[in-house]
N, C-alpha and C. Protein backbone atom coordinates (compact mmCIF):
# COMPACT_ATOMS: atom_id res chain seq x y z
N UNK A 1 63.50 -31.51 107.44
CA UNK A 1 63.11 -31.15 108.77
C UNK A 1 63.11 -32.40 109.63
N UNK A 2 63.59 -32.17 110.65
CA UNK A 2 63.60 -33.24 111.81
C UNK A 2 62.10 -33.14 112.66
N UNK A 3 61.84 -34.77 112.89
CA UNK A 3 60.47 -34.85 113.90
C UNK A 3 61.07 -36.50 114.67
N UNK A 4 59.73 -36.57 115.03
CA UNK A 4 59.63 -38.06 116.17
C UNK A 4 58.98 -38.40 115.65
N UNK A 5 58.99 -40.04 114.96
CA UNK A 5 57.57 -40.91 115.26
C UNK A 5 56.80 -40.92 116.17
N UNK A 6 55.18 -40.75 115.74
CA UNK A 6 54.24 -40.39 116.79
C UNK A 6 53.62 -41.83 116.91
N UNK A 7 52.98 -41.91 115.51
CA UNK A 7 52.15 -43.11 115.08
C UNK A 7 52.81 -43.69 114.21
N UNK A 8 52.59 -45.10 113.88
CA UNK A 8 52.45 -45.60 112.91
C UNK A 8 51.47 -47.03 112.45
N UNK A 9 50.90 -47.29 111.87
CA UNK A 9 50.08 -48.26 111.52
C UNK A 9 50.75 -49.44 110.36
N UNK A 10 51.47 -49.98 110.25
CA UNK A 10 51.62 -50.98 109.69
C UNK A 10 51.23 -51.81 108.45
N UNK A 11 50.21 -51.75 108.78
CA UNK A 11 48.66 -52.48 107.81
C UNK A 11 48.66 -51.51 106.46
N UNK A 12 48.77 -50.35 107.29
CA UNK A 12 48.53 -48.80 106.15
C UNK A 12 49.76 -48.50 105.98
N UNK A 13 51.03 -48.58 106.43
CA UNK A 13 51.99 -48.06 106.01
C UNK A 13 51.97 -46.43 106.28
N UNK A 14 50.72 -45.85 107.01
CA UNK A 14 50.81 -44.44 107.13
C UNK A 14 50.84 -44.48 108.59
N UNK A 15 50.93 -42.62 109.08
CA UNK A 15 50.61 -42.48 110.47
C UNK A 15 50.86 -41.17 110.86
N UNK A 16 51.70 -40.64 111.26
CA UNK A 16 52.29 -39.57 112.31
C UNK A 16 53.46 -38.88 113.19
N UNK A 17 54.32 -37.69 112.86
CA UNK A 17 55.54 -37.26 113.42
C UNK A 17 54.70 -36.36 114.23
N UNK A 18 55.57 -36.43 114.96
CA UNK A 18 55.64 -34.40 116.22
C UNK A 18 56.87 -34.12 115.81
N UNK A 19 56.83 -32.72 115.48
CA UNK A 19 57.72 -32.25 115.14
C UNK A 19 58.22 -31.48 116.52
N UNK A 20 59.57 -30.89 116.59
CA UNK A 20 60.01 -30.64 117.79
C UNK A 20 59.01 -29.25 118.74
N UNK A 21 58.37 -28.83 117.83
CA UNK A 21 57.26 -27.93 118.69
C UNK A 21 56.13 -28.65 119.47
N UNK A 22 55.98 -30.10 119.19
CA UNK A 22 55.01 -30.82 119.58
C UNK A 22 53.77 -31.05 118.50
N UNK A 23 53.95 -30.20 117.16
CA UNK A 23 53.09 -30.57 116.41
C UNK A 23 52.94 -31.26 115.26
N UNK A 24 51.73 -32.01 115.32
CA UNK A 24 51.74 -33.52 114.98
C UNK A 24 51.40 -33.15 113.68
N UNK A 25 51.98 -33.95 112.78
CA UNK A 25 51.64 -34.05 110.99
C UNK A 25 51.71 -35.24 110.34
N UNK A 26 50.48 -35.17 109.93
CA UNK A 26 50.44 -36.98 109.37
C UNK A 26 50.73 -36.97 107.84
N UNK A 27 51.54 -38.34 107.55
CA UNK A 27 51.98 -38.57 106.53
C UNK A 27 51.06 -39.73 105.81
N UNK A 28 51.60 -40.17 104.86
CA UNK A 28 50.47 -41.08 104.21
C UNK A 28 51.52 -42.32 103.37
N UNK A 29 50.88 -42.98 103.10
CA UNK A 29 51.54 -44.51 102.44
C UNK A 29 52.38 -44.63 101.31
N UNK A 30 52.12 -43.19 100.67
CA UNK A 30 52.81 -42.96 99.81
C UNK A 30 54.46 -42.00 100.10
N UNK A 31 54.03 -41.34 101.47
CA UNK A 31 55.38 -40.57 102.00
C UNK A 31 56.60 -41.72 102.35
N UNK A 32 55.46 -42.93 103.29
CA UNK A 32 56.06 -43.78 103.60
C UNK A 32 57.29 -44.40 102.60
N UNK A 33 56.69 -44.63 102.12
CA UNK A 33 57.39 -45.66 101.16
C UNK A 33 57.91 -45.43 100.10
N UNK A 34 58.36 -43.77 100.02
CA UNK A 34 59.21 -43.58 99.51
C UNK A 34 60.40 -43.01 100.06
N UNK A 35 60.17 -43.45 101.64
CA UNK A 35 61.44 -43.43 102.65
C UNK A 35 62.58 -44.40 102.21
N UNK A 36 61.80 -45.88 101.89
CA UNK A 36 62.22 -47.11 101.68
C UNK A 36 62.20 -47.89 103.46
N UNK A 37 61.53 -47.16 104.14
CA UNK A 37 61.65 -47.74 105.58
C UNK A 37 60.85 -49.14 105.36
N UNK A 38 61.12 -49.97 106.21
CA UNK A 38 60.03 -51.41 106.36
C UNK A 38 59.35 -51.02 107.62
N UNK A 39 59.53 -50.19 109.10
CA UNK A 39 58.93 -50.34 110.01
C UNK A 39 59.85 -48.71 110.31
N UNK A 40 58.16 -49.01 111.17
CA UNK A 40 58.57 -47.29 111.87
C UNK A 40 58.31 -47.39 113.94
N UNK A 41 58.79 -47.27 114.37
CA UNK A 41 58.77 -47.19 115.89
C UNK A 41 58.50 -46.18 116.51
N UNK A 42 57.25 -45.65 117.45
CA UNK A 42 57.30 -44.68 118.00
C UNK A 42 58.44 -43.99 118.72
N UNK A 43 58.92 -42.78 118.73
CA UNK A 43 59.97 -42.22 119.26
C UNK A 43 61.43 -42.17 118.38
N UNK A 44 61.28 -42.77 117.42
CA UNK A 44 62.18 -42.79 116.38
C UNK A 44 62.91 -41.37 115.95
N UNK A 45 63.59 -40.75 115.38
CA UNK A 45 64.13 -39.50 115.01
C UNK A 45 63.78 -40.34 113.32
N UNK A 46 62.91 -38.86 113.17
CA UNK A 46 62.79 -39.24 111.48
C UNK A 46 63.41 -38.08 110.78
N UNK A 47 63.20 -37.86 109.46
CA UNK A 47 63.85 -36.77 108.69
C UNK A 47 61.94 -36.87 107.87
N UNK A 48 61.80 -35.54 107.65
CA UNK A 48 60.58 -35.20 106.92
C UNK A 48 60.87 -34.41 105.71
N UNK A 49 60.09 -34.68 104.64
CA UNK A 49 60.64 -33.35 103.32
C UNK A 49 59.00 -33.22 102.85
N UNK A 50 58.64 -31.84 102.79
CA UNK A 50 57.05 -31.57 102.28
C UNK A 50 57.01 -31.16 100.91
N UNK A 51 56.19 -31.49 100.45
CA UNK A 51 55.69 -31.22 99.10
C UNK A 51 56.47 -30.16 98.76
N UNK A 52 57.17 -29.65 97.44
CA UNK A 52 58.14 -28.51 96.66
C UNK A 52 56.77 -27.61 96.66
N UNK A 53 56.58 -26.65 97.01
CA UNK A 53 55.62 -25.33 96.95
C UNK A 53 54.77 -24.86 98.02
N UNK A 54 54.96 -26.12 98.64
CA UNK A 54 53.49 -25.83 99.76
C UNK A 54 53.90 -24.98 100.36
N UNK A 55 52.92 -23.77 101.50
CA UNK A 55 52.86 -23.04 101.81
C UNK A 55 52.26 -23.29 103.37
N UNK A 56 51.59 -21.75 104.10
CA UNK A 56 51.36 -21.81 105.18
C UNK A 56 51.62 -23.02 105.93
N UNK A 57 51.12 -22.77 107.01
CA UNK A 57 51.30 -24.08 108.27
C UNK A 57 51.88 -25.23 107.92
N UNK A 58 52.85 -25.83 108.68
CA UNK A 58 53.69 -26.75 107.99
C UNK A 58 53.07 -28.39 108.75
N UNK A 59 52.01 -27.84 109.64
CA UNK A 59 50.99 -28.63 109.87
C UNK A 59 50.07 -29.26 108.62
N UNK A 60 49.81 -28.29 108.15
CA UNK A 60 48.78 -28.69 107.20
C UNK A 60 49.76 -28.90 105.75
N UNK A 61 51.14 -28.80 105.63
CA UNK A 61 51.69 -29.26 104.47
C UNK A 61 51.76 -30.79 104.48
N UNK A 62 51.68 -30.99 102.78
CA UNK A 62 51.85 -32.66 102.49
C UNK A 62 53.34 -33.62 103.04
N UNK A 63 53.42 -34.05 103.79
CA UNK A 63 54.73 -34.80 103.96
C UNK A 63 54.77 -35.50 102.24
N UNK A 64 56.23 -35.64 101.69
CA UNK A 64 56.01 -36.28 100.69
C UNK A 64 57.23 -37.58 101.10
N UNK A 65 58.21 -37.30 101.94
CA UNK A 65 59.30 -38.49 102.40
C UNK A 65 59.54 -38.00 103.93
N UNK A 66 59.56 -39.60 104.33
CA UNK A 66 59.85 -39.95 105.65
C UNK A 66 61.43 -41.08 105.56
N UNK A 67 61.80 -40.38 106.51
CA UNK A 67 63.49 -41.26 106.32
C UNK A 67 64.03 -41.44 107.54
N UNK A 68 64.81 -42.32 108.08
CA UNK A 68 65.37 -42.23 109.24
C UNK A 68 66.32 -41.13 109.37
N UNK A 69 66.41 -40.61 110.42
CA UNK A 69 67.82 -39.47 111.10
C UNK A 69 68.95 -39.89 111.06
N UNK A 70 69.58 -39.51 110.09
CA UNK A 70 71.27 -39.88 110.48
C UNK A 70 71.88 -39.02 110.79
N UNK A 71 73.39 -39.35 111.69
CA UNK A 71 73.70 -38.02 111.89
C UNK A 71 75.09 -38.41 111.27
């Protein structure tokens, strides 16, 4: 799934996409970095993949990889 960098924190390696509805889903240090990204920039086009099973709201699903957008 495609989103935007919202947040990101550095220090933590975690932070935050909007996805193209505007809703925001935070990822964690471990999604991070198994992007292999070193830095994340607000407004960025990311690529998101959630946890294999999760269910309802894709708000409340686990991000498990964050990757840059290629096209």
């Amino acid at each position: 799934m495609q989103a935007t960098a919202y947040t990101f924190d550095p220090s933590t390696r975690s932070g935050s996409v909007l996805l193209d509805d505007g809703t925001p889903v935070p990822f964690d240090t471990a999604a991070f970095d198994a992007g292999g990204l070193r830095l994340l920039r607000p407004g960025q086009r990311v690529r998101i993949e959630f946890a294999e099973g999760d269910a309802g709201p894709v708000a409340d699903r686990r991000v498990t990889v964050v990757t840059l957008q290629t096209f």
